[in-house]
C-alpha atoms as a PDB file:
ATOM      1  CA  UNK A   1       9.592 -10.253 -12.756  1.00  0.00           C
ATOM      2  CA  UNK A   2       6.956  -8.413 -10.647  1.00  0.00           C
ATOM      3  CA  UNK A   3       8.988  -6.927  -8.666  1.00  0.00           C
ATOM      4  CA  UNK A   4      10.518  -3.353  -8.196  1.00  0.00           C
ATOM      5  CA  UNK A   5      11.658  -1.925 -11.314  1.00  0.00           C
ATOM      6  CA  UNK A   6      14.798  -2.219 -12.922  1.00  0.00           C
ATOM      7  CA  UNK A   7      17.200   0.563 -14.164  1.00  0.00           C
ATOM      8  CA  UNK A   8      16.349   0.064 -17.690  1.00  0.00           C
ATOM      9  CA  UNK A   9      12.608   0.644 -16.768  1.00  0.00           C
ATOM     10  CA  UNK A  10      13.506   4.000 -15.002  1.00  0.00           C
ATOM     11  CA  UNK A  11      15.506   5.462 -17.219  1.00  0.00           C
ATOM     12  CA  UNK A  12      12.489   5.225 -19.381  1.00  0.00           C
ATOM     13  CA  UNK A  13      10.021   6.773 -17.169  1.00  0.00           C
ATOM     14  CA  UNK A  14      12.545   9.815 -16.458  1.00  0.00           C
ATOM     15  CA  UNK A  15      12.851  10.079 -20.442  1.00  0.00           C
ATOM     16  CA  UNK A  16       8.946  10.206 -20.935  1.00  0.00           C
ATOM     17  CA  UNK A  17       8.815  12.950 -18.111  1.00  0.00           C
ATOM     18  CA  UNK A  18      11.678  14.456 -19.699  1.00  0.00           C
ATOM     19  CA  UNK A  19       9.864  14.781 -22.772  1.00  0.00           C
ATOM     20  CA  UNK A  20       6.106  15.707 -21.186  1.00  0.00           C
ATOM     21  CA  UNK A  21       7.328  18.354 -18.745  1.00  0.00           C
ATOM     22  CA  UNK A  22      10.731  20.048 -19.777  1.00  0.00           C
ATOM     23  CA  UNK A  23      13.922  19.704 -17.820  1.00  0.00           C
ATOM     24  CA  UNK A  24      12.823  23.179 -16.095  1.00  0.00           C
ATOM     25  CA  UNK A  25       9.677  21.804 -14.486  1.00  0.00           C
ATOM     26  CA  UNK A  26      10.657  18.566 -13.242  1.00  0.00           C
ATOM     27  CA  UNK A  27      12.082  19.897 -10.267  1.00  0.00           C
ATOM     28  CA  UNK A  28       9.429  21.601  -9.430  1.00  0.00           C
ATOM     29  CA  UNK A  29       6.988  18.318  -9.848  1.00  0.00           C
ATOM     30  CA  UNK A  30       9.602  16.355  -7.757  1.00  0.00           C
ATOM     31  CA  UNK A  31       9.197  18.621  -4.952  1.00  0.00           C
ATOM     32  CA  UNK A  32       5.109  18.481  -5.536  1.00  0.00           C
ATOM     33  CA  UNK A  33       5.979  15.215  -5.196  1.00  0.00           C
ATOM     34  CA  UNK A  34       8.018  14.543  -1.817  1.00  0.00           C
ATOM     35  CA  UNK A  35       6.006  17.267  -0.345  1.00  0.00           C
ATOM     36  CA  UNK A  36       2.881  14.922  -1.103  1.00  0.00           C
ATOM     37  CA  UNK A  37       4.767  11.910  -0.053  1.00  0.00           C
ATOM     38  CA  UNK A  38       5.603  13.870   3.262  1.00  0.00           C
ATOM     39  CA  UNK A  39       2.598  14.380   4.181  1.00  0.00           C
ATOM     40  CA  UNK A  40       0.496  11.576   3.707  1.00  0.00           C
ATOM     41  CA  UNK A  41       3.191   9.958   6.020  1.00  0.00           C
ATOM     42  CA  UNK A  42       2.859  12.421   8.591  1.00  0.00           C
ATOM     43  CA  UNK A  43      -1.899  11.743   7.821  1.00  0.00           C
ATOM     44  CA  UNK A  44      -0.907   7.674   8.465  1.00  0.00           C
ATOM     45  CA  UNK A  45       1.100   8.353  11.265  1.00  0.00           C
ATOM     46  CA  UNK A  46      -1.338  10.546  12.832  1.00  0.00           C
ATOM     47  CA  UNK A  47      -4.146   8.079  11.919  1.00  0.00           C
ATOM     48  CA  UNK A  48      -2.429   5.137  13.584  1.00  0.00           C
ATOM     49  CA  UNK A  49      -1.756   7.309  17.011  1.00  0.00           C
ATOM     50  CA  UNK A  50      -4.967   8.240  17.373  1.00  0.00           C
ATOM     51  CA  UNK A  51      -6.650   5.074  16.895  1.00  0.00           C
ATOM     52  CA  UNK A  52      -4.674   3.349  19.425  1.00  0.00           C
ATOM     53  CA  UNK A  53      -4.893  -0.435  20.436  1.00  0.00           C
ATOM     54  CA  UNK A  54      -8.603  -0.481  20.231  1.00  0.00           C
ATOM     55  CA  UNK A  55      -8.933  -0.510  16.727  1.00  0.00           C
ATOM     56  CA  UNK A  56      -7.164  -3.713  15.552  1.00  0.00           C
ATOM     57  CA  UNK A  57      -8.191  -4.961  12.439  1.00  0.00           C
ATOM     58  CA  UNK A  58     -10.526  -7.823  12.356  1.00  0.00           C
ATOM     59  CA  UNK A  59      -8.218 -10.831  10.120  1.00  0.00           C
ATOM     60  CA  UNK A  60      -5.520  -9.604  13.305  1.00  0.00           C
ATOM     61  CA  UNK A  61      -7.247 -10.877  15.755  1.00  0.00           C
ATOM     62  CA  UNK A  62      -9.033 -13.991  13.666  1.00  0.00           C
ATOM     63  CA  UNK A  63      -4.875 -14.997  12.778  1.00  0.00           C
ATOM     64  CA  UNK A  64      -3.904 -14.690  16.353  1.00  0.00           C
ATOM     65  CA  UNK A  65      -6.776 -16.579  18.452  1.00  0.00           C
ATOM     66  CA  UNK A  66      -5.200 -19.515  16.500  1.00  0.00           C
ATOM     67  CA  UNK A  67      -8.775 -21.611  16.671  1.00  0.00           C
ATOM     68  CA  UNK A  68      -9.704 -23.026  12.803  1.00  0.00           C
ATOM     69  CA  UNK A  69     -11.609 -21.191  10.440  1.00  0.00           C
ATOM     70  CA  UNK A  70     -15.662 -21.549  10.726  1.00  0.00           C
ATOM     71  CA  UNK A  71     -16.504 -20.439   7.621  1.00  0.00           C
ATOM     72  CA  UNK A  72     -15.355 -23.780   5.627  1.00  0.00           C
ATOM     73  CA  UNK A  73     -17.524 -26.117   6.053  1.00  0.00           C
ATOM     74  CA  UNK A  74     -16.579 -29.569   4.309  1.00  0.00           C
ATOM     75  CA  UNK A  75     -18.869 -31.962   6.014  1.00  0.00           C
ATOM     76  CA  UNK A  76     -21.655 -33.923   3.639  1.00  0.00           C
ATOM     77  CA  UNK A  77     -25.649 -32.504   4.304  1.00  0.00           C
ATOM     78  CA  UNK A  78     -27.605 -35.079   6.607  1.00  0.00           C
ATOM     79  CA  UNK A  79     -30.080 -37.110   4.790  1.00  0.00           C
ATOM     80  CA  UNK A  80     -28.623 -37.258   1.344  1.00  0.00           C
END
């Protein structure tokens, strides 16, 4: 459960397209499609390259200093 979808689950997807587009335009929608996929691949790859090492995100670094996390503070107020 949750995961990727079964065959069952496809088969019903590719019927609803069937039946909302026509057999003669979903060719033409899949290649919309992998030309879409294409490219945002080639935007993220081209995003990564040009930000370089620099630009690592901030839980990265936070994970890999290995001290304890700050933010949680358990200990009881003084003068309660």
């Amino acid at each position: 459960m949750g995961g990727r979808p079964g065959i069952a689950e496809l088969i019903l997807v590719l019927a609803v397209l069937l039946l909302l587009f026509g057999a003669k335009r979903l060719p033409e929608l899949a290649r919309a499609l992998g030309r879409s996929l294409s490219e945002f691949r080639k935007g993220r790859e081209e995003g990564e390259k040009s930000t370089g090492p620099e630009h690592v995100a901030p839980d990265a670094e936070s994970k890999d200093s290995g001290s304890p996390d700050v933010r949680s503070n358990n200990a009881a107020p003084d003068g309660s």
